[in-house]
N, C-alpha and C. Protein backbone atom coordinates (compact mmCIF):
# COMPACT_ATOMS: atom_id res chain seq x y z
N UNK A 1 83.96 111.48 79.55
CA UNK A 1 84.41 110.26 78.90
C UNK A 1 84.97 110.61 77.53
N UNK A 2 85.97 109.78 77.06
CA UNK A 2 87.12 110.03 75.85
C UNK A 2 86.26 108.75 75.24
N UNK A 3 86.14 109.70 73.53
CA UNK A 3 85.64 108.27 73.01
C UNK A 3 86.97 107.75 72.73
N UNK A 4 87.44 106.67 72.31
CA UNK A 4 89.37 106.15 71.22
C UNK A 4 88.37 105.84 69.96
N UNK A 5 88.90 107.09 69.12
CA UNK A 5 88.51 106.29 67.82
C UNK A 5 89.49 105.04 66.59
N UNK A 6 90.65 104.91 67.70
CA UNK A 6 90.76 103.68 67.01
C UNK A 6 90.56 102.52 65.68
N UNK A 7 90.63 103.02 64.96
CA UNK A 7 90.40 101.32 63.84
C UNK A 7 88.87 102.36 63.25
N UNK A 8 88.12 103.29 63.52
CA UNK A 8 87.18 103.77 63.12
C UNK A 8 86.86 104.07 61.83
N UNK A 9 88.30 104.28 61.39
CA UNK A 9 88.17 104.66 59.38
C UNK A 9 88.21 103.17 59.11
N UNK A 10 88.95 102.24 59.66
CA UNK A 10 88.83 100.98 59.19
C UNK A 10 87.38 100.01 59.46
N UNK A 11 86.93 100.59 60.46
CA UNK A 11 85.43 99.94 60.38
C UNK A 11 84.45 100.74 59.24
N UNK A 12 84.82 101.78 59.63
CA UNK A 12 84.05 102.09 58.43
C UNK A 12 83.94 101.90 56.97
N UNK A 13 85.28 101.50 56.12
CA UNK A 13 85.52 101.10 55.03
C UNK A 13 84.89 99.29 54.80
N UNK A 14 85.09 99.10 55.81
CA UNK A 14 84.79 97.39 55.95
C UNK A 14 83.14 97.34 55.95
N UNK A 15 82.63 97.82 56.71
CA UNK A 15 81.23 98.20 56.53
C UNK A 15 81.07 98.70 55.33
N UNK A 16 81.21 99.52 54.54
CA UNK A 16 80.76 100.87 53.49
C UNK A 16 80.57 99.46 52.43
N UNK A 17 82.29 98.46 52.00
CA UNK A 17 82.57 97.86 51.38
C UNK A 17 81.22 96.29 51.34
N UNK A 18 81.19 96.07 52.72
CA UNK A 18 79.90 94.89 52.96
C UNK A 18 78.62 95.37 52.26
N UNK A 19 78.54 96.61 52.61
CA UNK A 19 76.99 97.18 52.30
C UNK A 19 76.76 96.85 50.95
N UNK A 20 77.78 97.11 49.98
CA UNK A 20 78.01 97.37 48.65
C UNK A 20 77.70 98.33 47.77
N UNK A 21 77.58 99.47 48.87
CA UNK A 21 77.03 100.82 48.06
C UNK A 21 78.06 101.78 48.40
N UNK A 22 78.18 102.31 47.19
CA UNK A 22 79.13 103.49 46.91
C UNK A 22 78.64 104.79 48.02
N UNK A 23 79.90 105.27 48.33
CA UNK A 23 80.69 106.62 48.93
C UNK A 23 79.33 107.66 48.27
N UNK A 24 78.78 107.68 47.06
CA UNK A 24 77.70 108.46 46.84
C UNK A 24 76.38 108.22 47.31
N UNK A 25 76.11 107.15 47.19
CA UNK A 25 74.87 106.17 47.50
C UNK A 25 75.31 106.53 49.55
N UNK A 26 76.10 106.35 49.98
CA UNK A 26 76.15 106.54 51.68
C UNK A 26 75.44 108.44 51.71
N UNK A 27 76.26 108.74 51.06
CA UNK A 27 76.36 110.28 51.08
C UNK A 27 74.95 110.97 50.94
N UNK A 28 74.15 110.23 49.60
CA UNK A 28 72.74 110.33 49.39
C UNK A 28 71.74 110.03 50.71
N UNK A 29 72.10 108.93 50.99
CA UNK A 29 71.24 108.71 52.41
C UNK A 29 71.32 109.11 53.57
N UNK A 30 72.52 109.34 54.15
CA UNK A 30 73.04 110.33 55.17
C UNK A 30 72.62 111.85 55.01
N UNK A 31 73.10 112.03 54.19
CA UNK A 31 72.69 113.78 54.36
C UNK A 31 73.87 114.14 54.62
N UNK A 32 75.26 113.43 54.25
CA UNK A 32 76.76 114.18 54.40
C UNK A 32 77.31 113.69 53.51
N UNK A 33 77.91 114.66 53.04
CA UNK A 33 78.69 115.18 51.53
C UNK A 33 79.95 113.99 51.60
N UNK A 34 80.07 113.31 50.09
CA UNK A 34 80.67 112.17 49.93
C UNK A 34 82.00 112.86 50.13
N UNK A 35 82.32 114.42 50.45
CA UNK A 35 83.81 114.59 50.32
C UNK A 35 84.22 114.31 52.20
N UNK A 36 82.96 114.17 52.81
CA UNK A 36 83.11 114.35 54.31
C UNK A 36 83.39 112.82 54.58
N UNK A 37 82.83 111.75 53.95
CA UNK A 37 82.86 110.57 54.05
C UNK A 37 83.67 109.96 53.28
N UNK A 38 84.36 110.59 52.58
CA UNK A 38 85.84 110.15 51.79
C UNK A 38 86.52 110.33 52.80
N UNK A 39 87.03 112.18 53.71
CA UNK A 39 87.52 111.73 54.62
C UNK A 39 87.79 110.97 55.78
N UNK A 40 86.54 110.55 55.82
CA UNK A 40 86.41 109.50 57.12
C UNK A 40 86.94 108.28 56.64
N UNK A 41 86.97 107.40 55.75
CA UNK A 41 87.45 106.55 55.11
C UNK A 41 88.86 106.58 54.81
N UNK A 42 89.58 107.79 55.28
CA UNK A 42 90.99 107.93 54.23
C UNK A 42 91.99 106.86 54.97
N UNK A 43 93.00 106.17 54.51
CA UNK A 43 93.80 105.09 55.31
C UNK A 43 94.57 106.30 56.09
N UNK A 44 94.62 107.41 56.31
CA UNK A 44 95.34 108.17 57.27
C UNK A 44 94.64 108.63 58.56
N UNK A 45 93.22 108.12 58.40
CA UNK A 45 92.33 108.11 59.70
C UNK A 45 92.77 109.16 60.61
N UNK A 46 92.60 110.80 59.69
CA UNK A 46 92.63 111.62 60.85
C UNK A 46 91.42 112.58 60.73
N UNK A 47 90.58 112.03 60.02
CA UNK A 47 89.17 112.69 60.35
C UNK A 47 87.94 111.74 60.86
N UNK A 48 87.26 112.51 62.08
CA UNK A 48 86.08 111.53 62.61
C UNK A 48 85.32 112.21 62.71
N UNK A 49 83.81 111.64 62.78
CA UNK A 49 82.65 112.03 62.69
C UNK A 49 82.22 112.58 63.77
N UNK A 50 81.40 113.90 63.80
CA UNK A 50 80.11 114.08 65.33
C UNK A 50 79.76 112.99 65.75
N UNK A 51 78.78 113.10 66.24
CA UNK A 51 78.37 112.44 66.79
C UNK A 51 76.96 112.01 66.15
N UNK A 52 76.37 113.13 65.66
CA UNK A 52 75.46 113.19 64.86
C UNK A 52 75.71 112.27 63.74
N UNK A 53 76.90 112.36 62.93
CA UNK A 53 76.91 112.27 61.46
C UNK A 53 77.46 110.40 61.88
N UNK A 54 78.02 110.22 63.24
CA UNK A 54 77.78 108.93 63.55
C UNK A 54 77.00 107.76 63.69
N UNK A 55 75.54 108.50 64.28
CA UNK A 55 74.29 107.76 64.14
C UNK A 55 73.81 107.57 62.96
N UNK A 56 74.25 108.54 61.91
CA UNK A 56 73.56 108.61 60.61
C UNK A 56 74.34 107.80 59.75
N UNK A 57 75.92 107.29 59.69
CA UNK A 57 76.29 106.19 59.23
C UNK A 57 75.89 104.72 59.34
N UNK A 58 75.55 105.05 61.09
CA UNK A 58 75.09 103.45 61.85
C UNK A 58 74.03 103.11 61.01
N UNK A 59 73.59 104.07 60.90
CA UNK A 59 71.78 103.31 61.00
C UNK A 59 71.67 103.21 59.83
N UNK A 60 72.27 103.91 58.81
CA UNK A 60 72.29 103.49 56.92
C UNK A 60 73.34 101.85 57.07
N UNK A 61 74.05 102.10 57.71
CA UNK A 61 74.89 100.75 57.10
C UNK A 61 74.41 99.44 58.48
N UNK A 62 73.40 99.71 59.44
CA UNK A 62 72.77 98.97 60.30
C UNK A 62 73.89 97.85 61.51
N UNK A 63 74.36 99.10 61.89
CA UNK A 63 75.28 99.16 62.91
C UNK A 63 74.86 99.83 64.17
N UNK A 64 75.97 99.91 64.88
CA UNK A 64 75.42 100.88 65.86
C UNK A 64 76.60 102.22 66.30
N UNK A 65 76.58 103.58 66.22
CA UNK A 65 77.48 104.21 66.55
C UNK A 65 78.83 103.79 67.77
N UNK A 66 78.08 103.32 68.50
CA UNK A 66 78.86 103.17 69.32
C UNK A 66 80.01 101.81 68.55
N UNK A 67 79.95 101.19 67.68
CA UNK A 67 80.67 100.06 67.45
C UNK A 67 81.46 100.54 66.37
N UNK A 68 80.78 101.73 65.18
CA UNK A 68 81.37 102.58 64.38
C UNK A 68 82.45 103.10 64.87
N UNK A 69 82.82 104.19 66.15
CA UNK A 69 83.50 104.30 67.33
C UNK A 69 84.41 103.90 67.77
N UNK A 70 83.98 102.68 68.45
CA UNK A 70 84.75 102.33 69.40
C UNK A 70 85.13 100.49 69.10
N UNK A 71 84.60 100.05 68.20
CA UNK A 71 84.31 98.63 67.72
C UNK A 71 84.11 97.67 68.80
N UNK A 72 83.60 98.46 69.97
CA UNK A 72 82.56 97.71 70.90
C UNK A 72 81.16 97.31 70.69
N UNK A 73 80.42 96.24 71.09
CA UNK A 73 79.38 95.85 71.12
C UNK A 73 79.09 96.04 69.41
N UNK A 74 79.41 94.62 68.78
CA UNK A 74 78.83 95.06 66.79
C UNK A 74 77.02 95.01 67.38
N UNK A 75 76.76 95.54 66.40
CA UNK A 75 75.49 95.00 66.15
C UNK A 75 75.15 93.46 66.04
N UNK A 76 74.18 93.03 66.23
CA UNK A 76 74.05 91.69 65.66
C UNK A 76 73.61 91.32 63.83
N UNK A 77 73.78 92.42 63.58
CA UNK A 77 73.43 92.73 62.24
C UNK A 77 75.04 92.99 61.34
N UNK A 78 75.87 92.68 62.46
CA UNK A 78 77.08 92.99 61.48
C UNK A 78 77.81 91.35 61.27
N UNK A 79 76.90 90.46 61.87
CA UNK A 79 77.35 88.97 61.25
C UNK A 79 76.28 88.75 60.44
N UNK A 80 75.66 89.76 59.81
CA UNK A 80 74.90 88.84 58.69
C UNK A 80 75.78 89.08 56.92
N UNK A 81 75.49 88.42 55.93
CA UNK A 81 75.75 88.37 55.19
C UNK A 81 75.53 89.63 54.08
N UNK A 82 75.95 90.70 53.35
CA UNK A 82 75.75 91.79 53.00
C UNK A 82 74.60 91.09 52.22
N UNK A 83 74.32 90.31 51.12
CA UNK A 83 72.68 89.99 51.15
C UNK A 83 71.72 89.67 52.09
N UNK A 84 72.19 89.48 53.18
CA UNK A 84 71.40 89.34 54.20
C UNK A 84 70.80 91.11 54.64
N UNK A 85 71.64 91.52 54.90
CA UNK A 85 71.40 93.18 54.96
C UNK A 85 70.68 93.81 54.26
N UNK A 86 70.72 93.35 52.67
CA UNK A 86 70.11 94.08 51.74
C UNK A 86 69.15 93.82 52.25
N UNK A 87 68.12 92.60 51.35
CA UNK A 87 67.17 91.95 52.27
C UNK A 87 66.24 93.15 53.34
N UNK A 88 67.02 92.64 54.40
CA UNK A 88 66.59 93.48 55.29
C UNK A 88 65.99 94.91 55.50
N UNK A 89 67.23 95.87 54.63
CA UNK A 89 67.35 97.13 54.00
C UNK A 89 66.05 97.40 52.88
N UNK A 90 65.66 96.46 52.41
CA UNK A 90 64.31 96.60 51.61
C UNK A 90 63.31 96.14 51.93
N UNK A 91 63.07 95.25 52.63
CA UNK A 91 62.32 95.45 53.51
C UNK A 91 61.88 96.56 54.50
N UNK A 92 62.85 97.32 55.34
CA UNK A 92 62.52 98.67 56.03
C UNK A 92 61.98 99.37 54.82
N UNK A 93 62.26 99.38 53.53
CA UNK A 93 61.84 100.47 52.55
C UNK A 93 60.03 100.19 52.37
N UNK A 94 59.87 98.80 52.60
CA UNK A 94 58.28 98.94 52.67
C UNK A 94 57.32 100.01 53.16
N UNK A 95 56.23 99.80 52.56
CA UNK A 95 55.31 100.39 53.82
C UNK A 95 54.95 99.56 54.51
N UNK A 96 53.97 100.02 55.43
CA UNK A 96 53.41 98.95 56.49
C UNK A 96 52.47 97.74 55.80
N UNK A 97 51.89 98.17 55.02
CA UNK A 97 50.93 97.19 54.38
C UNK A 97 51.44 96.42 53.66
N UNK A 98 52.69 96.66 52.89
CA UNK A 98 53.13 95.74 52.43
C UNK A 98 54.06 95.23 52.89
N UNK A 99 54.52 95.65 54.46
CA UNK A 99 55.36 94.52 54.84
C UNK A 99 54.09 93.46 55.86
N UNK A 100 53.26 93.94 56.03
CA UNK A 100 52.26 93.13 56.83
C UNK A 100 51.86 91.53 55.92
N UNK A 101 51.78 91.96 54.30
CA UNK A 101 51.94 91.46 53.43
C UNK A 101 52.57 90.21 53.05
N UNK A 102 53.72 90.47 53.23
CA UNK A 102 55.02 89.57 53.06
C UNK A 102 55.00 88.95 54.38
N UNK A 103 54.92 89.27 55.44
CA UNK A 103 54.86 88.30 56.46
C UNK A 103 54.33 87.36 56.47
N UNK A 104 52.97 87.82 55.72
CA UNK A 104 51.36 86.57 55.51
C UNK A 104 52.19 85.49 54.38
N UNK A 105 52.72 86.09 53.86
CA UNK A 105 53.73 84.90 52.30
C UNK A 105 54.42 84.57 53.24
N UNK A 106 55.41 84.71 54.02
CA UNK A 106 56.86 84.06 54.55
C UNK A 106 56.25 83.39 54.90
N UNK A 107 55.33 83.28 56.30
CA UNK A 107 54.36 82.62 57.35
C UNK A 107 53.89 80.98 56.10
N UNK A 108 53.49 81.66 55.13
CA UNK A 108 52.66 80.96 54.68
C UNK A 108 54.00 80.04 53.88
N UNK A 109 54.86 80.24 53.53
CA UNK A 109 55.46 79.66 52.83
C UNK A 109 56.41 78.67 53.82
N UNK A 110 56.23 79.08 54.73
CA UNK A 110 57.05 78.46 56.10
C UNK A 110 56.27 77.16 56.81
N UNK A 111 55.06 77.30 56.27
CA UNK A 111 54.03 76.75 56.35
C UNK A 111 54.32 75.17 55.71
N UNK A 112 54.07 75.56 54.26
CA UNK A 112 53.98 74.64 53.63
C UNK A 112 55.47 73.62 53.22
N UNK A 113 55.95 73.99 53.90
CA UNK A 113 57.60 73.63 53.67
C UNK A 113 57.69 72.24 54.37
């Protein structure tokens, strides 16, 4: 199977841009050098990612490779609102106890509403 990477530098800029974190800040969390992810971004879209360094964009900017790719199947996480993402994104940064935590507040605040 042929992946078409297609529109792929353009999803990716559109994403990078939603997230609201800089080409360094991606680069920091990935584990690939902001000059590798400049090229992936360039409007001449003639560099693409492994496959590897694909999953590792998805899952920082909470996508899914395959939609990075091929802009099949988005995530359902790519109609939320880039504060909605954050949000989200700090939340995963919890630990367990304190996201067990915040559930007991949401719950509770959901509660009293």
């Amino acid at each position: 199977m042929t992946l078409k990477f297609a529109g792929f530098n353009q999803r990716l800029r559109e994403l990078i841009e939603e997230s609201g974190k800089t080409h360094k800040e991606i680069a920091a969390e990935t584990g690939i050098s902001k000059n590798i992810i400049d090229s992936y971004t360039s409007k001449n879209g003639s560099s693409h990612p492994s496959a590897e360094n694909a999953i590792r964009l998805a899952k920082v900017l909470g996508t899914t490779a395959e939609y990075l790719m091929t802009g099949n199947n988005p995530s359902p996480f790519t109609a939320l609102s880039p504060e909605q993402k954050r949000l989200i994104q700090n939340i995963d940064a919890l630990s367990d106890r304190d996201k067990s935590i915040l559930k007991v507040i949401i719950q509770s605040f959901i509660k009293i509403k």
